[in-house]
C-alpha atoms as a PDB file:
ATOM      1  CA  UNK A   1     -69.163  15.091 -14.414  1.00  0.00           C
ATOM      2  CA  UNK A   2     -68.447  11.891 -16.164  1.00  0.00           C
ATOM      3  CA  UNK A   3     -66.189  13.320 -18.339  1.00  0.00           C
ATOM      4  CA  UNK A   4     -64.171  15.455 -15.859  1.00  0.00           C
ATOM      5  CA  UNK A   5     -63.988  12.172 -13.677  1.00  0.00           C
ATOM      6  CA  UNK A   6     -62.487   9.863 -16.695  1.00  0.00           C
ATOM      7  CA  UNK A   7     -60.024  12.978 -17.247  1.00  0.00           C
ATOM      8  CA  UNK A   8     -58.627  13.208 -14.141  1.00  0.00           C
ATOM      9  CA  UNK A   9     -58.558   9.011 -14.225  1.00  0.00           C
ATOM     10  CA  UNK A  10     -56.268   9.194 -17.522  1.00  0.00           C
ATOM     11  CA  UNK A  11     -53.909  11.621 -16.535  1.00  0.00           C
ATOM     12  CA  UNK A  12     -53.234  10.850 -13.033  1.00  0.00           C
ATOM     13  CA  UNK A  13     -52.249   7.333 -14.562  1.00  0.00           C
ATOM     14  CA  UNK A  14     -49.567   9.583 -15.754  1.00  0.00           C
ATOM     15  CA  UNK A  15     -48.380  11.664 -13.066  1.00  0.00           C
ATOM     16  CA  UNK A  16     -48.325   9.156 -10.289  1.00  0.00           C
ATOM     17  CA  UNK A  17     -48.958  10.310  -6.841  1.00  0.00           C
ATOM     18  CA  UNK A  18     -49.433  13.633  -7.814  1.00  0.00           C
ATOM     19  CA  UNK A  19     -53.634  14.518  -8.381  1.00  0.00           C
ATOM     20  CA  UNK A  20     -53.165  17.543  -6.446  1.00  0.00           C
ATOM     21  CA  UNK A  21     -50.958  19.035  -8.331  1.00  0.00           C
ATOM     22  CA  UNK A  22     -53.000  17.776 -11.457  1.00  0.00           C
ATOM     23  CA  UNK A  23     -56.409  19.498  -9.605  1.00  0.00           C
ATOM     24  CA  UNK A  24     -54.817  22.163  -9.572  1.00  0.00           C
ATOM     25  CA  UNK A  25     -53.720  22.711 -12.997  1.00  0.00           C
ATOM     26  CA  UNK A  26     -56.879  21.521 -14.040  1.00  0.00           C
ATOM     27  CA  UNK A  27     -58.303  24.231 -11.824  1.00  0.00           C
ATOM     28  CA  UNK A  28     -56.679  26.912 -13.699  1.00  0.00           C
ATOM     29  CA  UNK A  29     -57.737  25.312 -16.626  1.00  0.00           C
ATOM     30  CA  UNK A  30     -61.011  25.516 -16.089  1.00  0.00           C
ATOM     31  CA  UNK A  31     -60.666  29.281 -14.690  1.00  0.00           C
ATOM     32  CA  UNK A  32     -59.097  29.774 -18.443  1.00  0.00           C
ATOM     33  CA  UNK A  33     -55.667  30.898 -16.630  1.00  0.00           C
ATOM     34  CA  UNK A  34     -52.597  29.784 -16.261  1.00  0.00           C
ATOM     35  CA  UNK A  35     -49.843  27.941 -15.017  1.00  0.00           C
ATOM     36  CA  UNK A  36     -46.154  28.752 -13.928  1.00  0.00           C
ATOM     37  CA  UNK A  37     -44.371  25.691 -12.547  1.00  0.00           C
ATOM     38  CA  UNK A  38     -41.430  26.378 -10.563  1.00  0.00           C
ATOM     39  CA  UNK A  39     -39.077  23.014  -9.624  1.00  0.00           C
ATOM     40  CA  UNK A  40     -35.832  21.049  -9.997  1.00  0.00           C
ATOM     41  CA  UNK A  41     -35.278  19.761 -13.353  1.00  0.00           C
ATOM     42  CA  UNK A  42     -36.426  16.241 -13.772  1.00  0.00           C
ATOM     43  CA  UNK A  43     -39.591  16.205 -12.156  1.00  0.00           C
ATOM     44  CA  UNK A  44     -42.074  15.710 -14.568  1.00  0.00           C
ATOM     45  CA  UNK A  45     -43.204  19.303 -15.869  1.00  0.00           C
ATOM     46  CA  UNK A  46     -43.162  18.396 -19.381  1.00  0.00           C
ATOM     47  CA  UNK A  47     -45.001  15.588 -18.607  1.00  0.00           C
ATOM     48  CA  UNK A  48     -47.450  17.217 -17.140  1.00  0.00           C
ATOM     49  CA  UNK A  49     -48.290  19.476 -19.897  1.00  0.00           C
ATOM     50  CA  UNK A  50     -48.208  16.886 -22.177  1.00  0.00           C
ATOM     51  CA  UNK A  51     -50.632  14.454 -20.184  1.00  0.00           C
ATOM     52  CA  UNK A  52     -53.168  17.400 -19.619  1.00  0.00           C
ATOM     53  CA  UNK A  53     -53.105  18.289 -23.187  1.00  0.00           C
ATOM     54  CA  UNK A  54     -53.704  14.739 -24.654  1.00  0.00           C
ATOM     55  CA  UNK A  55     -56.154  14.087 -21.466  1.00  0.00           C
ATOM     56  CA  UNK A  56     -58.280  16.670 -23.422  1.00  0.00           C
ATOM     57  CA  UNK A  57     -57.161  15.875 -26.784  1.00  0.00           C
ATOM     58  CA  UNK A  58     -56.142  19.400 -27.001  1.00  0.00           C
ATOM     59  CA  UNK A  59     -53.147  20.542 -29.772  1.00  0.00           C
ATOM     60  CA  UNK A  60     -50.155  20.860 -27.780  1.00  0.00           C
ATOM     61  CA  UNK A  61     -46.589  23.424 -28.740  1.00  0.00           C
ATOM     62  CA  UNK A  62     -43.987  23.552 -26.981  1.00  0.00           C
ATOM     63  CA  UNK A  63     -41.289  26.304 -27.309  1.00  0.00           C
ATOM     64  CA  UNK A  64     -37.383  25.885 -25.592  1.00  0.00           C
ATOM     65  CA  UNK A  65     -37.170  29.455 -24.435  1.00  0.00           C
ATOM     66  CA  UNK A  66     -32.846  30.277 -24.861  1.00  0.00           C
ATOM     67  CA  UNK A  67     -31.470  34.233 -24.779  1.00  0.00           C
ATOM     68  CA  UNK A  68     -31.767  34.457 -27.888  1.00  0.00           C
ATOM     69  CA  UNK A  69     -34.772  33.780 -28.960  1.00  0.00           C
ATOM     70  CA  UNK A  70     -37.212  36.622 -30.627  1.00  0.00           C
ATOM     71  CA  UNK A  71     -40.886  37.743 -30.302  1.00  0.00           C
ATOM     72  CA  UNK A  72     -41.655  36.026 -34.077  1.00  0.00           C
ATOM     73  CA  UNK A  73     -40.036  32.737 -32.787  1.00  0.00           C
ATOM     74  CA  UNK A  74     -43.160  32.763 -30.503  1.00  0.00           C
ATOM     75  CA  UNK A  75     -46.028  34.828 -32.249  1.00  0.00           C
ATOM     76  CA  UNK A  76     -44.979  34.136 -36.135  1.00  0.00           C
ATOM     77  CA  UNK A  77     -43.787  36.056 -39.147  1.00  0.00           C
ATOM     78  CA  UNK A  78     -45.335  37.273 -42.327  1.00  0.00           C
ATOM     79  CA  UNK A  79     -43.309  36.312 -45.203  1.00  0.00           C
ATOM     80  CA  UNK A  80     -43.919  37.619 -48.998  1.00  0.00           C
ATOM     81  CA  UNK A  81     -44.829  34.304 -51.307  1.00  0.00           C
ATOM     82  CA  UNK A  82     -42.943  34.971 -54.420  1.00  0.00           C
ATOM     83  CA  UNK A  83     -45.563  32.145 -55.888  1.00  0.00           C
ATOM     84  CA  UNK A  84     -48.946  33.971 -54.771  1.00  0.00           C
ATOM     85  CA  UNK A  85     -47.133  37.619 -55.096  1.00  0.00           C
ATOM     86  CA  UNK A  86     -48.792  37.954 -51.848  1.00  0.00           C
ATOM     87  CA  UNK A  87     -47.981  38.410 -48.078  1.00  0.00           C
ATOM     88  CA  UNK A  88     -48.714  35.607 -46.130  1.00  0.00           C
ATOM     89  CA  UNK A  89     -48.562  35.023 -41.965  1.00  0.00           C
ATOM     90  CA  UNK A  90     -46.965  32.272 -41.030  1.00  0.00           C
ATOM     91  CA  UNK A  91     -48.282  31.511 -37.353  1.00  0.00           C
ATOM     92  CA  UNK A  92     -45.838  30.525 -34.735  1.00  0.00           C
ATOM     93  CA  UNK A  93     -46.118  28.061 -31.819  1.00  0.00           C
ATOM     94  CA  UNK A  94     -48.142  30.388 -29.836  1.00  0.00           C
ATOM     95  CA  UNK A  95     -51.195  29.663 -32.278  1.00  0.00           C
ATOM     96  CA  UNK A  96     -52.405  26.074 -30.154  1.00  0.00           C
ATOM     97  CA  UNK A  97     -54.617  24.920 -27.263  1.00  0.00           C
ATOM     98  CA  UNK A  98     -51.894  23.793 -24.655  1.00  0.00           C
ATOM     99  CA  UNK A  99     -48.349  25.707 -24.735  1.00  0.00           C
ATOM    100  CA  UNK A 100     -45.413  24.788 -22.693  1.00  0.00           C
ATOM    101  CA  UNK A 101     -43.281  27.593 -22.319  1.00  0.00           C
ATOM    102  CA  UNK A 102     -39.972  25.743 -21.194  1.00  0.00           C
ATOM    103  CA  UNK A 103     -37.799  27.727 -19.277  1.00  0.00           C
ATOM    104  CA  UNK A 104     -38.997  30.600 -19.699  1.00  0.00           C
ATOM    105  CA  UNK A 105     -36.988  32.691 -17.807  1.00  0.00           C
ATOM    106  CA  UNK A 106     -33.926  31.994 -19.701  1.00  0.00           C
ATOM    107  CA  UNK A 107     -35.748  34.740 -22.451  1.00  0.00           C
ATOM    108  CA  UNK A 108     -34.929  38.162 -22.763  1.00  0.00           C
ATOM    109  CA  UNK A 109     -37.675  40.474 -21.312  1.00  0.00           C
ATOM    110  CA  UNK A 110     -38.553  41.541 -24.518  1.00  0.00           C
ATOM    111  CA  UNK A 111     -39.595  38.195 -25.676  1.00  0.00           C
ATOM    112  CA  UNK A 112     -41.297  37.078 -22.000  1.00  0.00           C
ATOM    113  CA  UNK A 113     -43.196  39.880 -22.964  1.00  0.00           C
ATOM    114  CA  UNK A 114     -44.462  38.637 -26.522  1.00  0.00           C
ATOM    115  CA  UNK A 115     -46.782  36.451 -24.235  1.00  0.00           C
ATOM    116  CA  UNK A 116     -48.629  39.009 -21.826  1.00  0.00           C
ATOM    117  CA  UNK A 117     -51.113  39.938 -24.640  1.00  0.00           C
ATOM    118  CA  UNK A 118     -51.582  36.572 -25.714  1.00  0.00           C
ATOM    119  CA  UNK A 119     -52.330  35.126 -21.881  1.00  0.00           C
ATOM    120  CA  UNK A 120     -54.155  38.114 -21.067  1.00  0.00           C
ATOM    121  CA  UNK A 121     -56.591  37.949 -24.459  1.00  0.00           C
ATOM    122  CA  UNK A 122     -56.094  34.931 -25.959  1.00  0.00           C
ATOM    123  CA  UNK A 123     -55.018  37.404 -28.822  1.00  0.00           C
ATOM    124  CA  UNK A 124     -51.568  38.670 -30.610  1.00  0.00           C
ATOM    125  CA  UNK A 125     -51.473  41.714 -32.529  1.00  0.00           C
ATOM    126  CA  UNK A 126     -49.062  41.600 -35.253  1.00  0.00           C
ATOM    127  CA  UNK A 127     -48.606  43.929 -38.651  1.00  0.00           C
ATOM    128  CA  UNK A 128     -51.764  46.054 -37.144  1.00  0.00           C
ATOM    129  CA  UNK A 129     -54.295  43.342 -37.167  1.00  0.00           C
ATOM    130  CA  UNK A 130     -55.085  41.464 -33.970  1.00  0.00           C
ATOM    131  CA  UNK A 131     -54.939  37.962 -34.403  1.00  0.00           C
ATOM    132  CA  UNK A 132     -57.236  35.426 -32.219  1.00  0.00           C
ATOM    133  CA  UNK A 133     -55.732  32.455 -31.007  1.00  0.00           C
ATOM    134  CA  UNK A 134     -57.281  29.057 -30.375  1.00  0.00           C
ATOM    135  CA  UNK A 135     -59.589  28.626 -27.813  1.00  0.00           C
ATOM    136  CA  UNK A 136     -59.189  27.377 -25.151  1.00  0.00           C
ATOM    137  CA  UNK A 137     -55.730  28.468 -24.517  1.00  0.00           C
ATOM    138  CA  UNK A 138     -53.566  27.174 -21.749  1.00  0.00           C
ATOM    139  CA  UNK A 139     -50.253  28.369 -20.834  1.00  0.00           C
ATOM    140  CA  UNK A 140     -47.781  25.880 -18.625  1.00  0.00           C
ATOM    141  CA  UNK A 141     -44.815  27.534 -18.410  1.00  0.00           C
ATOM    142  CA  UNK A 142     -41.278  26.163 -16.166  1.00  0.00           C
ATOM    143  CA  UNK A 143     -38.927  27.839 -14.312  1.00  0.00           C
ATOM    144  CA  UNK A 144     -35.536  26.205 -12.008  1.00  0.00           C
ATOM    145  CA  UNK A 145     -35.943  28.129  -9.069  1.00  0.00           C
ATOM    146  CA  UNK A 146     -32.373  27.286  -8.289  1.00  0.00           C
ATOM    147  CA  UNK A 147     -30.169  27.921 -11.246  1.00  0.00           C
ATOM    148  CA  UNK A 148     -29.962  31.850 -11.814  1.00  0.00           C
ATOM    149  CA  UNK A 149     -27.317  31.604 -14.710  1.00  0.00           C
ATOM    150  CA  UNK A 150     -27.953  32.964 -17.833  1.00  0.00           C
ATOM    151  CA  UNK A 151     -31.572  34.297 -16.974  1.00  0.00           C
ATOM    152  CA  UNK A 152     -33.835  36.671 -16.546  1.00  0.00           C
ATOM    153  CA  UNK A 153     -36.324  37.043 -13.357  1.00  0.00           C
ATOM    154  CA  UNK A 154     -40.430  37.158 -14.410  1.00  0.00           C
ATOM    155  CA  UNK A 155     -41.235  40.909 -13.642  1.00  0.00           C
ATOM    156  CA  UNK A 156     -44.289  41.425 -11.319  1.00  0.00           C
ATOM    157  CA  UNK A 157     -46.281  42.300 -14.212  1.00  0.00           C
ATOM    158  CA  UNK A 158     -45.830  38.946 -15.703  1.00  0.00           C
ATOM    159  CA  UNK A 159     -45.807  36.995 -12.884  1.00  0.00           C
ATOM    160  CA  UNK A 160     -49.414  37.941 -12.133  1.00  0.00           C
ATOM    161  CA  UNK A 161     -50.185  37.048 -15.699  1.00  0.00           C
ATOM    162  CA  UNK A 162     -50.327  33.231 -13.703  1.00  0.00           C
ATOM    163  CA  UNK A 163     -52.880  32.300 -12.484  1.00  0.00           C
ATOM    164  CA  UNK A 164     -51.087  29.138 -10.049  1.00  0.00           C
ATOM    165  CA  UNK A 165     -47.800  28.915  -8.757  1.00  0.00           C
ATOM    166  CA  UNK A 166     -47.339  25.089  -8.522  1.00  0.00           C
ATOM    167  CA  UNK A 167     -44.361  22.902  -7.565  1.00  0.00           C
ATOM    168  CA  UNK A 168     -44.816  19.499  -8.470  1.00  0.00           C
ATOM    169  CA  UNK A 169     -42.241  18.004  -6.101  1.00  0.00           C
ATOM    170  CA  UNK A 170     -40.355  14.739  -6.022  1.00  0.00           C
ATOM    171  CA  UNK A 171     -42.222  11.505  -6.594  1.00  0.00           C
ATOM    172  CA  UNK A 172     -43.260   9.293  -3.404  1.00  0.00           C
ATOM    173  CA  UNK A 173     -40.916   6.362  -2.897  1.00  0.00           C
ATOM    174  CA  UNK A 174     -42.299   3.862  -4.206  1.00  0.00           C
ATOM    175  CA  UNK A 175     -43.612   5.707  -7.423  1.00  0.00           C
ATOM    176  CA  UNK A 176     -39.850   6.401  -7.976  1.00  0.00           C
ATOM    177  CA  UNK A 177     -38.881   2.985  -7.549  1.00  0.00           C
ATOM    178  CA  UNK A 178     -41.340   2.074 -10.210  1.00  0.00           C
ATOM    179  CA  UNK A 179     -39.915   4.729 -12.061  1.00  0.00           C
ATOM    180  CA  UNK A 180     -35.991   3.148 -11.738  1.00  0.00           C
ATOM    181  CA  UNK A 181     -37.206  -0.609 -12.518  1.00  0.00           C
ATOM    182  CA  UNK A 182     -38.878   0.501 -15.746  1.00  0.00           C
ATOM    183  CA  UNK A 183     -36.109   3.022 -16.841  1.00  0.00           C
ATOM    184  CA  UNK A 184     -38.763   5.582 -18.476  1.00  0.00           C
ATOM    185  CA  UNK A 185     -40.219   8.703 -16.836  1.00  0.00           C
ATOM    186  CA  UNK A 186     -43.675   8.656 -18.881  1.00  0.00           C
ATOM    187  CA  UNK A 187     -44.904   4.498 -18.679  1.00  0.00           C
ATOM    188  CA  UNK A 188     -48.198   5.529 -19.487  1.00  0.00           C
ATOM    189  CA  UNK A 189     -48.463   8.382 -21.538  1.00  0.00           C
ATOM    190  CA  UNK A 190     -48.789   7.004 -25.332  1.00  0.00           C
ATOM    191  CA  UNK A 191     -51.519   5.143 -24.033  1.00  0.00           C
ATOM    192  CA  UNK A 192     -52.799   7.610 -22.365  1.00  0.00           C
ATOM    193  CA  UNK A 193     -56.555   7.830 -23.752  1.00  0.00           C
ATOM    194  CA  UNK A 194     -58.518  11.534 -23.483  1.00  0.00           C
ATOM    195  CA  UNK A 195     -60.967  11.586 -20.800  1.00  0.00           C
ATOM    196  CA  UNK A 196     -62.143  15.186 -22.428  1.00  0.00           C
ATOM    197  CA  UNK A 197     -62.345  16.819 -25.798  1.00  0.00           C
ATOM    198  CA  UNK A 198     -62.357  20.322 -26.801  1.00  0.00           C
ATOM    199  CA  UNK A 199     -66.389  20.855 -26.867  1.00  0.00           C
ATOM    200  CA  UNK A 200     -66.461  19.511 -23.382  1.00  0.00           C
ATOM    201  CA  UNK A 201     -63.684  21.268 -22.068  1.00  0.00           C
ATOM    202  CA  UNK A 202     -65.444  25.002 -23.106  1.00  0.00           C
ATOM    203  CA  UNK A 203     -68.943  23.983 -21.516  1.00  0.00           C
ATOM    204  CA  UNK A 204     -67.042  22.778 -18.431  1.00  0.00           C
ATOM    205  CA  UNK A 205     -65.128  25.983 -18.407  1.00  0.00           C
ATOM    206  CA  UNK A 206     -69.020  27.934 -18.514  1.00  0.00           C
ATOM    207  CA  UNK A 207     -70.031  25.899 -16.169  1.00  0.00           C
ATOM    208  CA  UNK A 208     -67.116  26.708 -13.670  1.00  0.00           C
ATOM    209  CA  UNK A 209     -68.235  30.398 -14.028  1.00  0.00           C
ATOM    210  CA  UNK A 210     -71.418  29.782 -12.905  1.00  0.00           C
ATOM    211  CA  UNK A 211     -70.865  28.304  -9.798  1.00  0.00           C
ATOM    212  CA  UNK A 212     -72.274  30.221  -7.060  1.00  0.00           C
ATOM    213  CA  UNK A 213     -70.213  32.139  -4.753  1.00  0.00           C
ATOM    214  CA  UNK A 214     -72.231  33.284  -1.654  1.00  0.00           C
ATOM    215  CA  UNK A 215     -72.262  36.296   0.080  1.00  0.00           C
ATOM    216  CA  UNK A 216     -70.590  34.849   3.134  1.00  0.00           C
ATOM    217  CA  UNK A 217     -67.402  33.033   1.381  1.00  0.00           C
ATOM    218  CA  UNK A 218     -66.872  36.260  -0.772  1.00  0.00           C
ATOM    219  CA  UNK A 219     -66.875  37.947   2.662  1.00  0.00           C
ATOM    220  CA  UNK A 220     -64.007  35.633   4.032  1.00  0.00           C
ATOM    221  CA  UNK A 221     -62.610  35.330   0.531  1.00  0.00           C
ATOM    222  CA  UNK A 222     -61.816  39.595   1.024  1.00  0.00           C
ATOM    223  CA  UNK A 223     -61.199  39.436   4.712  1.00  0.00           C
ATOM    224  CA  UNK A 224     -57.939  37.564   3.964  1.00  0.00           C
ATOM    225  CA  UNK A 225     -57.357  40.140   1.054  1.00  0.00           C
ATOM    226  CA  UNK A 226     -57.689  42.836   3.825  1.00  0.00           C
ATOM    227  CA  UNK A 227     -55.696  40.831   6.657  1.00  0.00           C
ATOM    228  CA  UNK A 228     -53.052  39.966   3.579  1.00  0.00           C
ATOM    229  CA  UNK A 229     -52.850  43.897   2.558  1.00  0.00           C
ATOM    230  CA  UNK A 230     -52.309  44.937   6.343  1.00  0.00           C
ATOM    231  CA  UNK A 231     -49.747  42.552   8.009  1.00  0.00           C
ATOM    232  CA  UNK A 232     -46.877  44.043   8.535  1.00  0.00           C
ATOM    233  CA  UNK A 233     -44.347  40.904   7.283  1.00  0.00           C
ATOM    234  CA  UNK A 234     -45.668  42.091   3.800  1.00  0.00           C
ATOM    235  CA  UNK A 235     -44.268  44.413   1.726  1.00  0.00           C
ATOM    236  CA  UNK A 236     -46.859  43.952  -1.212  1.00  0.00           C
ATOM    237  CA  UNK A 237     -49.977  42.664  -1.363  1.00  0.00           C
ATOM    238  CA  UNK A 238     -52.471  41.346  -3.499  1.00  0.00           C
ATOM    239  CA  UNK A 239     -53.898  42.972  -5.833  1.00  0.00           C
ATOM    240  CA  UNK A 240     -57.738  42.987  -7.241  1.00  0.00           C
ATOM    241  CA  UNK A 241     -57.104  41.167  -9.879  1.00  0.00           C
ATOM    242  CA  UNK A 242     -55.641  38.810  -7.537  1.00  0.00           C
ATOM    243  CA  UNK A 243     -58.940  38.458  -5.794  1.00  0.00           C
ATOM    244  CA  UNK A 244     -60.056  37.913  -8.693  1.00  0.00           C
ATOM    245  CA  UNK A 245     -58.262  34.623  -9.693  1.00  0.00           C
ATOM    246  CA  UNK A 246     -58.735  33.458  -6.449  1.00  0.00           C
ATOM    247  CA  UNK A 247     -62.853  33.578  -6.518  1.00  0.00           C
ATOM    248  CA  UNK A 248     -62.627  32.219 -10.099  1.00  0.00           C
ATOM    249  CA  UNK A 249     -60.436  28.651  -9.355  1.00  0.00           C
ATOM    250  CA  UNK A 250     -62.259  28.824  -5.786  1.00  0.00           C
ATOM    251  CA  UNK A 251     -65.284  28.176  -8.282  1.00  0.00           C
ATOM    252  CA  UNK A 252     -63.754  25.660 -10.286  1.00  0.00           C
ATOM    253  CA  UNK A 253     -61.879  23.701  -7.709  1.00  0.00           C
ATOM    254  CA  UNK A 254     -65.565  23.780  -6.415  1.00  0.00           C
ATOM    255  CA  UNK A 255     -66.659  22.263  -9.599  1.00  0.00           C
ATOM    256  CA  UNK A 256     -64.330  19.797  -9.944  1.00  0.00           C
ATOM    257  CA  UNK A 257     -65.210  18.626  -6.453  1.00  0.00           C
ATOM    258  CA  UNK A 258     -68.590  18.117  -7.860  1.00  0.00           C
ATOM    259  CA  UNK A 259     -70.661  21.102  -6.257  1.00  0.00           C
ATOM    260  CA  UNK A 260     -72.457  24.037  -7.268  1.00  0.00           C
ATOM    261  CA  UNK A 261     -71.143  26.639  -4.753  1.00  0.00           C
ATOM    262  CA  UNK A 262     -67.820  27.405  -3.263  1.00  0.00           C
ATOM    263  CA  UNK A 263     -66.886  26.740   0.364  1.00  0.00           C
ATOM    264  CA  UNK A 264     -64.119  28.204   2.796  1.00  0.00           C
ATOM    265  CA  UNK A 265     -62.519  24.849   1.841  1.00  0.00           C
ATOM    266  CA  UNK A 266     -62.188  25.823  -1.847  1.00  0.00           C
ATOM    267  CA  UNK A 267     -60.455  29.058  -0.638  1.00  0.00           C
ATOM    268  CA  UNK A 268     -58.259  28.087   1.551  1.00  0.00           C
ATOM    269  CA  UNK A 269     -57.183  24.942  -0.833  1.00  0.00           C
ATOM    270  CA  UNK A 270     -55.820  27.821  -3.383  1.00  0.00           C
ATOM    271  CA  UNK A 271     -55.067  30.709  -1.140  1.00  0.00           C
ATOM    272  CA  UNK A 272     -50.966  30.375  -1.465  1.00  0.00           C
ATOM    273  CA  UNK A 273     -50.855  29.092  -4.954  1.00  0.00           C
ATOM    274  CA  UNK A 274     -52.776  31.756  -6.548  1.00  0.00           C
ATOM    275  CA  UNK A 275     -51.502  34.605  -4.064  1.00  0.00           C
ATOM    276  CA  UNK A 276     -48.027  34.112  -3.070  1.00  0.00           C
ATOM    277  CA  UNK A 277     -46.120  34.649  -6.310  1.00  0.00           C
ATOM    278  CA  UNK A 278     -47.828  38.192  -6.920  1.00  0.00           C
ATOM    279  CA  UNK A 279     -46.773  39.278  -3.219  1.00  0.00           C
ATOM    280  CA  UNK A 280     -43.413  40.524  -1.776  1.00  0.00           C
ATOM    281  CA  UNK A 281     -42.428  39.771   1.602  1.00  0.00           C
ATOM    282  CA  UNK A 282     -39.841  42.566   3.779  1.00  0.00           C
ATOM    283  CA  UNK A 283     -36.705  41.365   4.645  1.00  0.00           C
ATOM    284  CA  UNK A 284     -36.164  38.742   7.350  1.00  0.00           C
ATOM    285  CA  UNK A 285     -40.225  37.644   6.986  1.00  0.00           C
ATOM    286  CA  UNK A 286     -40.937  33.505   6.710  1.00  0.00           C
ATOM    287  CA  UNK A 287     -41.423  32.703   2.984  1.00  0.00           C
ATOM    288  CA  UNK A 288     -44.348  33.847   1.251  1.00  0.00           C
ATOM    289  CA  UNK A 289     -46.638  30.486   1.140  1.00  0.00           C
ATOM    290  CA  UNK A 290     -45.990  30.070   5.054  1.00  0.00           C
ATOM    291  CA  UNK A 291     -47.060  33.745   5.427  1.00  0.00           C
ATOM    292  CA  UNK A 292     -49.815  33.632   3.701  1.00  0.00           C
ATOM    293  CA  UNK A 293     -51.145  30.492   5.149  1.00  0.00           C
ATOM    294  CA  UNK A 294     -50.450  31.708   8.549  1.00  0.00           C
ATOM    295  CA  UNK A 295     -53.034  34.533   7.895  1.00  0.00           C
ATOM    296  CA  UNK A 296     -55.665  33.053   6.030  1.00  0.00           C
ATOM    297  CA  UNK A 297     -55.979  30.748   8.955  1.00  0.00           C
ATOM    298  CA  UNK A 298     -56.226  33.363  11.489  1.00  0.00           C
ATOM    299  CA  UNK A 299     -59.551  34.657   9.549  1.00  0.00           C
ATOM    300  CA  UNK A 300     -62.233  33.635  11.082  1.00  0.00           C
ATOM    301  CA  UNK A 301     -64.091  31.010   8.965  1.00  0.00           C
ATOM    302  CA  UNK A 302     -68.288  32.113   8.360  1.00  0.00           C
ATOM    303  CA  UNK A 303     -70.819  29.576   9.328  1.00  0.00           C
END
């Protein structure tokens, strides 16, 4: 636990005020999911990415998703060496450890869709062979939730491909004072020394999975499933898979707290990140998170 202590130290020096958005990313992490980030511009989503990767001295890509952008631009090519007389793959950015997919509703569908394979498998298939990428690999991708110019709206299909919904929100006041004085968004992040490697990061990972879920929290953990399927302010609920997600970060966010078995706390903690982006709400309803939070509260919690 060391390690995962001296990782969180190193890259909260980073993103100031902000460890629970960077427990929860790190909570996907260690569920081997992934993260959409949905904000203003200006936050500090690229610096997030970049502060978890180098926190775990992980490679890091990042790809500036435009309209025109293709598939290979993401997955890679395979060119014909005149030198060799052979066919050769060139891999694209996808082949790495931490990705930032910047804006990556400003893509085409077809090309949001070169990554549903690759977050669902950690593979690509390309030319008829299916290509392995790098494990781990960890998916951060941004969205403007305000600015609908020029894009192209996630379908449901890929939107449950995340495994957190996270906003990281504007900095507390006198973080963003700090922030004016020095004139640079990232103070600390060339300095920023890992807390994790790779090897330490995958038996972390195992050990998340083990973390024992009792039959009483997986009880509560499907009653809100049940009470989120049935209210009538929903339109669409959550799916298995859903459920899913949602007992495997319950497990890590338990780990990263530093126990061996989950709690209603660990639930309830991730409840509306992991749920409310793969849900639609009728017409007129509160928003989704408030919803959802609403409910989950109203289940009673097991002794």
């Amino acid at each position: 636990m060391d390690r995962l202590d001296a990782f969180f130290a190193s890259v909260n020096s980073v993103m100031l005020g902000k460890e629970e958005v960077v427990r929860l990313a790190a909570a996907a992490l260690l569920a081997r999911g992934h993260v959409l980030l949905e904000d203003v511009p200006g936050v500090g989503k690229t610096l997030l990415a970049r502060a978890l990767a180098r926190g775990m001295d992980l490679e890091f890509q990042r790809i500036q998703f435009t309209s025109d952008m293709m598939p290979a631009d993401i997955l890679g090519v395979t060119l014909f060496n005149q030198r060799s007389q052979e066919f050769e793959f060139v891999p694209g950015p996808v082949f790495t450890h931490v990705l930032l997919a910047d804006e990556i509703n400003r893509a085409t569908p077809k090309t949001q869709s070169a990554l549903l394979e690759a977050m669902q498998e950690g593979a690509v298939s390309l030319d008829r062979r299916r290509r392995p990428l790098p494990d781990p690999f960890f998916v951060l991708a941004t969205q403007n939730p305000l600015e609908f110019s020029g894009t192209f709206p996630l379908p449901e299909s890929q939107m449950d491909r995340f495994t957190l919904r996270l906003s990281i929100g504007y900095p507390e006041a006198a973080v963003e004072r700090a922030l004016m004085r020095s004139g640079n968004m990232e103070p600390a992040l060339d300095g920023l020394r890992p807390g994790l490697n790779r090897e330490g990061l995958l038996e972390l990972q195992k050990q998340a999975a083990e973390v024992h879920l009792g039959d009483k929290v997986l009880q509560y953990l499907h009653a809100i499933m049940e009470s989120l399927r049935s209210d009538r302010r929903i339109l669409l609920g959550p799916s298995p898979r859903a459920g899913i997600q949602l007992a495997r970060c319950a497990r890590a966010h338990a780990l990263i707290r530093h126990r061996a078995f989950v709690t209603p706390d660990d639930v309830l903690a991730l409840v509306r990140p992991v749920l409310a982006h793969r849900m639609l709400a009728r017409d007129g309803a509160a928003p989704m998170g408030e919803v959802i939070g609403e409910i989950a509260e109203s289940v009673p919690v097991p002794v």
